[in-house]
C-alpha atoms as a PDB file:
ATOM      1  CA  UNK A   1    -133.395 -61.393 115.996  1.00  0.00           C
ATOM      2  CA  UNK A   2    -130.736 -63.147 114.182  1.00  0.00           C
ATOM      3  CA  UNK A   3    -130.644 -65.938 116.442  1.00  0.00           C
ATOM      4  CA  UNK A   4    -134.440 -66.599 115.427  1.00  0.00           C
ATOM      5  CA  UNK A   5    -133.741 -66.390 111.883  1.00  0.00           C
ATOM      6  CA  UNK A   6    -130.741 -68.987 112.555  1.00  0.00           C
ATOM      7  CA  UNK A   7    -133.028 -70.884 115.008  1.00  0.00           C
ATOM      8  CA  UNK A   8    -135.096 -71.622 112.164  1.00  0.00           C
ATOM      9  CA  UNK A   9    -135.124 -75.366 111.246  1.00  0.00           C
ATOM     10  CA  UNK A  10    -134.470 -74.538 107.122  1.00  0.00           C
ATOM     11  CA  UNK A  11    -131.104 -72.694 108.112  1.00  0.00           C
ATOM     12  CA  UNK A  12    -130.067 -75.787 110.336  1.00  0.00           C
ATOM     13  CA  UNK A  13    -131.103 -78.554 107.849  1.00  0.00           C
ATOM     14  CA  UNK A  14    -128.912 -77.007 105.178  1.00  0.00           C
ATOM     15  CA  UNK A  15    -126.012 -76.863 107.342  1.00  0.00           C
ATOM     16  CA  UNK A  16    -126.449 -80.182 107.865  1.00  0.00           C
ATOM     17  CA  UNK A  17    -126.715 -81.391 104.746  1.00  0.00           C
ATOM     18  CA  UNK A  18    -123.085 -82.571 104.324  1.00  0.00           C
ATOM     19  CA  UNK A  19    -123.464 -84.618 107.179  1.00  0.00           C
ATOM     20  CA  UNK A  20    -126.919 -86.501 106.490  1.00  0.00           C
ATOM     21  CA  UNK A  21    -128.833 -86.867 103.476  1.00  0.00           C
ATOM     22  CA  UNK A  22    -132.227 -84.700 103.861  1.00  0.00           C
ATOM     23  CA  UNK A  23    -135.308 -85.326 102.374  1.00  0.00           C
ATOM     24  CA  UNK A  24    -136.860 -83.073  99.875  1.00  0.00           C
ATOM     25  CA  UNK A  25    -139.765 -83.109 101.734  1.00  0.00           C
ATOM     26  CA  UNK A  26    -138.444 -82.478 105.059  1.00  0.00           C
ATOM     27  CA  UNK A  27    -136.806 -79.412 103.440  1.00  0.00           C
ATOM     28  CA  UNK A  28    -140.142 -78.770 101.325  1.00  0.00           C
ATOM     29  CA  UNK A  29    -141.881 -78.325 105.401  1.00  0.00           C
ATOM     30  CA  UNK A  30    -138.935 -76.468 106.583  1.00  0.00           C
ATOM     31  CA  UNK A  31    -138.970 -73.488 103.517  1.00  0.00           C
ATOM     32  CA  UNK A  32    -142.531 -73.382 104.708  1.00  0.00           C
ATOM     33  CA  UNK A  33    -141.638 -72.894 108.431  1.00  0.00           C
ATOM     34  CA  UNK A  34    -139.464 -70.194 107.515  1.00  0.00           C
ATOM     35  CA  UNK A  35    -141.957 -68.418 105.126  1.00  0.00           C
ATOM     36  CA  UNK A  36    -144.760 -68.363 107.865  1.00  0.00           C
ATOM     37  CA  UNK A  37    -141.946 -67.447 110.095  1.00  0.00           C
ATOM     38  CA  UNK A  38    -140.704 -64.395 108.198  1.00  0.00           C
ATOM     39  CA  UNK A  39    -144.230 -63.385 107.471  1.00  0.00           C
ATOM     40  CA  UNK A  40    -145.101 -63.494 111.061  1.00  0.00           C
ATOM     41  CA  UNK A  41    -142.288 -61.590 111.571  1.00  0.00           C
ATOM     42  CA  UNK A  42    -142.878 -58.698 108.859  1.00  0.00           C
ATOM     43  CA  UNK A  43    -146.154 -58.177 110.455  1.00  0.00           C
ATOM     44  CA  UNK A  44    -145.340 -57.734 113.832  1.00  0.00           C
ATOM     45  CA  UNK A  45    -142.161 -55.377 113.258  1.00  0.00           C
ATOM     46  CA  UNK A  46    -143.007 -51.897 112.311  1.00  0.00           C
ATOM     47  CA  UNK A  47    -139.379 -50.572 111.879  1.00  0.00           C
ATOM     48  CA  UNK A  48    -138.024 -51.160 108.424  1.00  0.00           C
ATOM     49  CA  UNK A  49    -134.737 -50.875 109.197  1.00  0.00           C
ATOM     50  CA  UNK A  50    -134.935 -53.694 111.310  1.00  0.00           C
ATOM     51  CA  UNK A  51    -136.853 -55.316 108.398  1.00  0.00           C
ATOM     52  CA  UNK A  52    -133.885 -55.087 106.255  1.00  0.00           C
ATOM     53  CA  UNK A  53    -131.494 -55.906 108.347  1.00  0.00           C
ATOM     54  CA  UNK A  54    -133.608 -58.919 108.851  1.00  0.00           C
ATOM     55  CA  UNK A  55    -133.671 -60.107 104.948  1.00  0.00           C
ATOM     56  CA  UNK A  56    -130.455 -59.046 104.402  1.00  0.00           C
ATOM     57  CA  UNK A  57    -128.849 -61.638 107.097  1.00  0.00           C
ATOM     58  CA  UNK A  58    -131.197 -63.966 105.818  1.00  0.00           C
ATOM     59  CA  UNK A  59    -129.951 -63.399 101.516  1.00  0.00           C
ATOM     60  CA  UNK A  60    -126.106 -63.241 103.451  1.00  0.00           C
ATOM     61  CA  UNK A  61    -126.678 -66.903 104.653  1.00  0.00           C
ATOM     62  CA  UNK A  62    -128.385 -68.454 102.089  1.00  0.00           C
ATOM     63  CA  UNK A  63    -125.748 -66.964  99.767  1.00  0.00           C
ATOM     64  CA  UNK A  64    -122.513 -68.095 101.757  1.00  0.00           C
ATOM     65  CA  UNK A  65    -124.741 -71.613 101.444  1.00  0.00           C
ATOM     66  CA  UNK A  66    -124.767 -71.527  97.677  1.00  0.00           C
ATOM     67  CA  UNK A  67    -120.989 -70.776  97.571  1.00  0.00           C
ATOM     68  CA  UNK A  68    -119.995 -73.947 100.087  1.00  0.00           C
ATOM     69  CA  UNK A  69    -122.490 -75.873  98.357  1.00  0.00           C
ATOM     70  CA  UNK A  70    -120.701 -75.111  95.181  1.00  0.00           C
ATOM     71  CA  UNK A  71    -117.491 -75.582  96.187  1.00  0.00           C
ATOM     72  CA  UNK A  72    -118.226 -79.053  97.843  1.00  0.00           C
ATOM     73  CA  UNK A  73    -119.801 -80.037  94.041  1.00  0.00           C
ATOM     74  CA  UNK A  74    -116.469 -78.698  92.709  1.00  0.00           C
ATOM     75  CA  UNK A  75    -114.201 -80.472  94.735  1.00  0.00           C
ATOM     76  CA  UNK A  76    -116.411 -83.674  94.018  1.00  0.00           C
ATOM     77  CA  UNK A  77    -116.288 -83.173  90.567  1.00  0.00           C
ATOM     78  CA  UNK A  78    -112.502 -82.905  90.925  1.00  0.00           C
ATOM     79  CA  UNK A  79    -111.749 -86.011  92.612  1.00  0.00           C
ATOM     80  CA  UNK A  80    -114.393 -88.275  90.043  1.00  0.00           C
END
């Protein structure tokens, strides 16, 4: 379960954004993938509980995203 929510190509383009520049379309199509993904997903799985698990791991990473992301910003901001 959580390796198909990692698998998912929106998860690995932001954790390589530090290393490449990516396009906003090509993370435009991979939100997409991920919304088809998770609705596919929340249709097929009857148990909530694994439903919420789910989203939560989902918010977790996207969170712990927003904090590197703002730390990188910081520590560019820093050194300008």
């Amino acid at each position: 379960m959580v390796k198909q929510l990692l698998g998912q190509r929106f998860f690995r383009l932001l954790s390589e954004c530090s290393q490449r520049k990516v396009s906003a379309s090509e993370l435009t199509e991979a939100i997409e993938e991920l919304a088809t993904h998770v609705a596919d997903f929340s249709i097929n799985e009857q148990d909530y509980s694994v439903l919420l698990r789910y989203f939560s791991f989902g918010l977790h990473r996207l969170k712990s995203y927003r904090v590197w992301f703002e730390q990188e910003k910081n520590a560019l901001s820093a050194s300008n």
